[in-house]
N, C-alpha and C. Protein backbone atom coordinates (compact mmCIF):
# COMPACT_ATOMS: atom_id res chain seq x y z
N UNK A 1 148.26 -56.84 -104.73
CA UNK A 1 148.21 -57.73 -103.58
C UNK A 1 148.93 -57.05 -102.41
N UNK A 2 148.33 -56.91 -101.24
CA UNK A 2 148.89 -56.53 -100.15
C UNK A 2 149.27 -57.79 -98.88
N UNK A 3 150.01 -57.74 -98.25
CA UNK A 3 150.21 -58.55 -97.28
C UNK A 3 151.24 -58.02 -95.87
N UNK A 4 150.61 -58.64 -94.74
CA UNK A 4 150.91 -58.40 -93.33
C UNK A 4 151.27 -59.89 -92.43
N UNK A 5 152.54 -59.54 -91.67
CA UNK A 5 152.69 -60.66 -90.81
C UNK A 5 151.97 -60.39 -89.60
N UNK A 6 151.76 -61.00 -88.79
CA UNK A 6 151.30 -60.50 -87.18
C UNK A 6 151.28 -62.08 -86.57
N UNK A 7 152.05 -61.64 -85.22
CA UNK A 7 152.30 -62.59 -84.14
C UNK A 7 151.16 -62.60 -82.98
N UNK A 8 150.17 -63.66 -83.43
CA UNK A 8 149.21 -63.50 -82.21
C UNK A 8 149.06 -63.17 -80.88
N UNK A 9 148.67 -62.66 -80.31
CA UNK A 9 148.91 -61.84 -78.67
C UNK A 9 147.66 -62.81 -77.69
N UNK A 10 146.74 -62.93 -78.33
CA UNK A 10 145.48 -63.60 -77.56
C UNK A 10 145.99 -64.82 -77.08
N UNK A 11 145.43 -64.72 -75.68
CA UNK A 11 145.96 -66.41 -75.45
C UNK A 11 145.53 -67.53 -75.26
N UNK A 12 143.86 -67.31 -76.12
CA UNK A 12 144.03 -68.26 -76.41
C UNK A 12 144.07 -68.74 -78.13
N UNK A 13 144.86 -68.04 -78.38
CA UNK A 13 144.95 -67.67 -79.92
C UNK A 13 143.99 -67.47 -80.88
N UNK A 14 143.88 -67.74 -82.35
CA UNK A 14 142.76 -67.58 -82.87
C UNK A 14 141.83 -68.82 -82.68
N UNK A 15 140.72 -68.76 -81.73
CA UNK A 15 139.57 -69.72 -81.35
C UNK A 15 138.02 -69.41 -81.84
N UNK A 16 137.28 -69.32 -81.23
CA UNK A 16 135.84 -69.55 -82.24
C UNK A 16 135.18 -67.63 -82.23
N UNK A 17 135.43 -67.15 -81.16
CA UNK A 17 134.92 -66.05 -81.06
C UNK A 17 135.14 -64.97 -81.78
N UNK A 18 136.81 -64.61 -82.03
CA UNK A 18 137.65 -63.73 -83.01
C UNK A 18 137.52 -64.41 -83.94
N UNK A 19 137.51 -65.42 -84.67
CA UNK A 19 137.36 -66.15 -85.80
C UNK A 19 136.05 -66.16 -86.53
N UNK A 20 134.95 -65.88 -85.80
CA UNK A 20 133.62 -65.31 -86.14
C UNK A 20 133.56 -63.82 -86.24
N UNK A 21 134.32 -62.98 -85.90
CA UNK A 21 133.80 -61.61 -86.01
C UNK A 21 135.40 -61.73 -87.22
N UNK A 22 136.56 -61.90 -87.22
CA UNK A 22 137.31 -61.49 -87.93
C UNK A 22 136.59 -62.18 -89.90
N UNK A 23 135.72 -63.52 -89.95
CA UNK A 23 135.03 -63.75 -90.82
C UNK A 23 134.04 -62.58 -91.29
N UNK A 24 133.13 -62.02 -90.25
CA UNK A 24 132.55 -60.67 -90.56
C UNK A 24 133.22 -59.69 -91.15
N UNK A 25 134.27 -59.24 -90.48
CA UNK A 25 134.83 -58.57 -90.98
C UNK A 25 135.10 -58.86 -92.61
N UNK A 26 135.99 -59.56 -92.76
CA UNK A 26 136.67 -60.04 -94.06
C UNK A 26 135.19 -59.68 -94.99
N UNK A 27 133.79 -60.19 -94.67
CA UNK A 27 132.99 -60.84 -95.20
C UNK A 27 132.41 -59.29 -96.18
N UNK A 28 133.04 -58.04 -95.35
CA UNK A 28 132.35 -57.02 -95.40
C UNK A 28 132.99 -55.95 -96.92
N UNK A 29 134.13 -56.80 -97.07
CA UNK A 29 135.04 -56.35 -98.20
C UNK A 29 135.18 -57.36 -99.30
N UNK A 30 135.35 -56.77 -100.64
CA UNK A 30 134.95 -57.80 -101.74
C UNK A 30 136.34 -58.81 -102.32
N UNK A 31 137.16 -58.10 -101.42
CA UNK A 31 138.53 -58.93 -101.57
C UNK A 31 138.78 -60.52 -100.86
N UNK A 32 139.60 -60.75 -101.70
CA UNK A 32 140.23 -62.77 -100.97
C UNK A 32 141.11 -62.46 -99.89
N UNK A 33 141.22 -62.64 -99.00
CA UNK A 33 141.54 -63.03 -97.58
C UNK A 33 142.27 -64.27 -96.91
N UNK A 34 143.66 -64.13 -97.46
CA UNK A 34 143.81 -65.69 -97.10
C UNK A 34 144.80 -65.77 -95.57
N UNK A 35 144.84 -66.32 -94.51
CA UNK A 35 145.63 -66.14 -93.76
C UNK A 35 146.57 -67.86 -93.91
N UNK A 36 148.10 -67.72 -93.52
CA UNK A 36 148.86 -68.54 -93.86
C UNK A 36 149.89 -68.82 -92.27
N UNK A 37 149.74 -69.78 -91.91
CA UNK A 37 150.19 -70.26 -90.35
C UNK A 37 151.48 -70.60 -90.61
N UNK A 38 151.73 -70.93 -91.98
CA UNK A 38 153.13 -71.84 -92.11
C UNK A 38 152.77 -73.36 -92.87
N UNK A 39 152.05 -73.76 -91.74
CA UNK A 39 151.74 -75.24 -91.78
C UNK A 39 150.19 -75.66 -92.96
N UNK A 40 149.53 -74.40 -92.61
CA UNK A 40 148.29 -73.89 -93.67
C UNK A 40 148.06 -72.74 -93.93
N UNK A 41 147.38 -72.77 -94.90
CA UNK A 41 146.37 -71.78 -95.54
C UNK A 41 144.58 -71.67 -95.37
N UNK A 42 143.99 -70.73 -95.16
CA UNK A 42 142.69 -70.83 -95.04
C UNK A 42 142.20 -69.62 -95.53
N UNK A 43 140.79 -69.91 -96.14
CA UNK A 43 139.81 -68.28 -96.73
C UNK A 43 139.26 -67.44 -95.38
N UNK A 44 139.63 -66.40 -94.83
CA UNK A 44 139.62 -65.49 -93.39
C UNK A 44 137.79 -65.64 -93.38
N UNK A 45 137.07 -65.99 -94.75
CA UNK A 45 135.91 -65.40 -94.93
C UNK A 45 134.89 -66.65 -94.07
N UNK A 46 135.66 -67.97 -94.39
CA UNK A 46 135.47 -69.04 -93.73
C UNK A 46 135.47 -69.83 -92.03
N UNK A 47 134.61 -69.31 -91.17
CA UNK A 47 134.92 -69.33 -89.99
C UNK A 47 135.68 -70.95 -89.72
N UNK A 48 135.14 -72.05 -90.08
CA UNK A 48 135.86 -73.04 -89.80
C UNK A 48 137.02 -73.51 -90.09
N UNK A 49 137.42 -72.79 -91.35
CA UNK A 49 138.93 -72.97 -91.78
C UNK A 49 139.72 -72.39 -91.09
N UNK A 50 138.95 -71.08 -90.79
CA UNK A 50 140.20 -70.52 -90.02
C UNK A 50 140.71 -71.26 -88.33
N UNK A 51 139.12 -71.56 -88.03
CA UNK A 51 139.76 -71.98 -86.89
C UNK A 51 140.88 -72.81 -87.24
N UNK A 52 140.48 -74.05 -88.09
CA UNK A 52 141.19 -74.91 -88.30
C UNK A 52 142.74 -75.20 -88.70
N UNK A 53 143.21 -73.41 -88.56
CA UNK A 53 144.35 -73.60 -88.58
C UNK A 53 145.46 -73.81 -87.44
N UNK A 54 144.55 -73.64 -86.25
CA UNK A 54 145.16 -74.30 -85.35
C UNK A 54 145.96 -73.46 -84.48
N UNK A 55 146.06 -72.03 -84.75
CA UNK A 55 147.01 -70.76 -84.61
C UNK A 55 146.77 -70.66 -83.12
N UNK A 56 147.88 -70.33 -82.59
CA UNK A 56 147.88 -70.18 -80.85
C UNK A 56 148.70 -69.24 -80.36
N UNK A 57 148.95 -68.86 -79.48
CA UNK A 57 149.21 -67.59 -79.02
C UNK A 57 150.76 -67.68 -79.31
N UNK A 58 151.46 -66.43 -80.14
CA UNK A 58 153.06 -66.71 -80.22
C UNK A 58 153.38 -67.09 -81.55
N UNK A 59 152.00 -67.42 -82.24
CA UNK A 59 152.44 -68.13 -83.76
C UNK A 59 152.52 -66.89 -84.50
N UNK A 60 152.90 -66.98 -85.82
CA UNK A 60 152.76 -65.44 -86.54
C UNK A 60 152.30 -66.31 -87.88
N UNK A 61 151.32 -65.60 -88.30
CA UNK A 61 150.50 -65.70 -89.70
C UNK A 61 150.72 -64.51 -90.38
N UNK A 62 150.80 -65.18 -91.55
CA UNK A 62 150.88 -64.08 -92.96
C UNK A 62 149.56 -63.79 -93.68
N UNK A 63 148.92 -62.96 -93.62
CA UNK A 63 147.75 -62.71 -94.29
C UNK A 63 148.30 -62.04 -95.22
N UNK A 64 147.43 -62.23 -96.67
CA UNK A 64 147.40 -61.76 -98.01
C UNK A 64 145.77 -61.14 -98.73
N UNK A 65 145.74 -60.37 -98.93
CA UNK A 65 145.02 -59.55 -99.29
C UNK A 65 144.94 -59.37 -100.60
N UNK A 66 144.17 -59.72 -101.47
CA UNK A 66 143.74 -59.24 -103.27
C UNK A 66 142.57 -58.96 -103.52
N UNK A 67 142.66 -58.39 -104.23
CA UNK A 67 140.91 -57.99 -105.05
C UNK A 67 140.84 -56.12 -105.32
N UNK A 68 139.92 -55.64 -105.76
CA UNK A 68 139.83 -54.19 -106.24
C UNK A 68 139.73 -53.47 -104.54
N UNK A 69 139.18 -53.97 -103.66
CA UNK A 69 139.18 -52.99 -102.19
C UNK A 69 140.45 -53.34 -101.32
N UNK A 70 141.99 -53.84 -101.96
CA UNK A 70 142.72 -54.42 -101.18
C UNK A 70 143.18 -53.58 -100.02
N UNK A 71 143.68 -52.26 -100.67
CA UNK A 71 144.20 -51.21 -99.96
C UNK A 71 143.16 -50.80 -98.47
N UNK A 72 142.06 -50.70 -99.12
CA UNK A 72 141.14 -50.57 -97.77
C UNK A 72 140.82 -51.71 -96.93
N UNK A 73 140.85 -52.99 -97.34
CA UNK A 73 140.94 -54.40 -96.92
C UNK A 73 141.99 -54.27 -95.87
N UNK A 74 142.79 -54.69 -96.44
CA UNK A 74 144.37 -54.89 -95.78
C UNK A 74 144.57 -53.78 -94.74
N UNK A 75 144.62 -52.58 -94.78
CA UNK A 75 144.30 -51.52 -93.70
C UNK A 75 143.38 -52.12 -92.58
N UNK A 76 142.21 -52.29 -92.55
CA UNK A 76 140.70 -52.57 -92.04
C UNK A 76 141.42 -53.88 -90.83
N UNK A 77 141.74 -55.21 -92.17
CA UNK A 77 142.03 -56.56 -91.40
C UNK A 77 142.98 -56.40 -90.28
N UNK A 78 144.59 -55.47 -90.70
CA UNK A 78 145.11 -55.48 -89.72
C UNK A 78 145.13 -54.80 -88.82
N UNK A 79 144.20 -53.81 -88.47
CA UNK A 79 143.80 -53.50 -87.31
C UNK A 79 142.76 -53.94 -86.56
N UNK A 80 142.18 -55.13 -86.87
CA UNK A 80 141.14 -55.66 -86.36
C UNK A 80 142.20 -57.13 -85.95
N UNK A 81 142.93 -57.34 -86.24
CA UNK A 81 143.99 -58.49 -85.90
C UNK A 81 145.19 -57.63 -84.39
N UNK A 82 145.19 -56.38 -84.55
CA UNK A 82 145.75 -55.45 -83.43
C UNK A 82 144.48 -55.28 -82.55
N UNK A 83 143.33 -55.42 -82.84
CA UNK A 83 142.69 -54.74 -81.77
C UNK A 83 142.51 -56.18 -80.98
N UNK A 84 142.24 -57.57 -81.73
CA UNK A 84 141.19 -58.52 -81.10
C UNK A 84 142.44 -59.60 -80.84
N UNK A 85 143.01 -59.88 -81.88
CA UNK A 85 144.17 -60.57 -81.96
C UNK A 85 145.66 -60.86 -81.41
């Protein structure tokens, strides 16, 4: 299991647009994807959950990473959370 914190930079935090391509992403690796706000948990693979966590600019989420591609997962996610995020 791998895992990363990151403090959202976007302002308008995670909303429908990054939340659709960061689902692609996730979608593209055979690993579980869970990101964790504090307050929730959601599957990254799931565009509506994630929105639904409500995350806004300044919050910091813990994503967790498992499965046989974690190492390349977890690499991949958090730079796509640095580039868009």
């Amino acid at each position: 299991m791998k895992s990363f914190t990151y403090t959202i930079q976007d302002e308008l935090g995670i909303h429908a647009r990054p939340a659709g391509l960061l689902a692609k992403a996730v979608g593209a690796h055979k690993s579980t994807v869970v990101i964790d706000s504090g307050a929730k948990k959601a599957d990254a693979k799931r565009l509506m959950a994630v929105m639904s966590l409500g995350v806004k600019k300044g919050d910091i989420v813990t994503v967790t990473v498992e499965g046989e591609d974690e190492d390349v997962a977890a690499a991949a996610i958090e730079e796509f959370f640095r580039t868009n995020l």
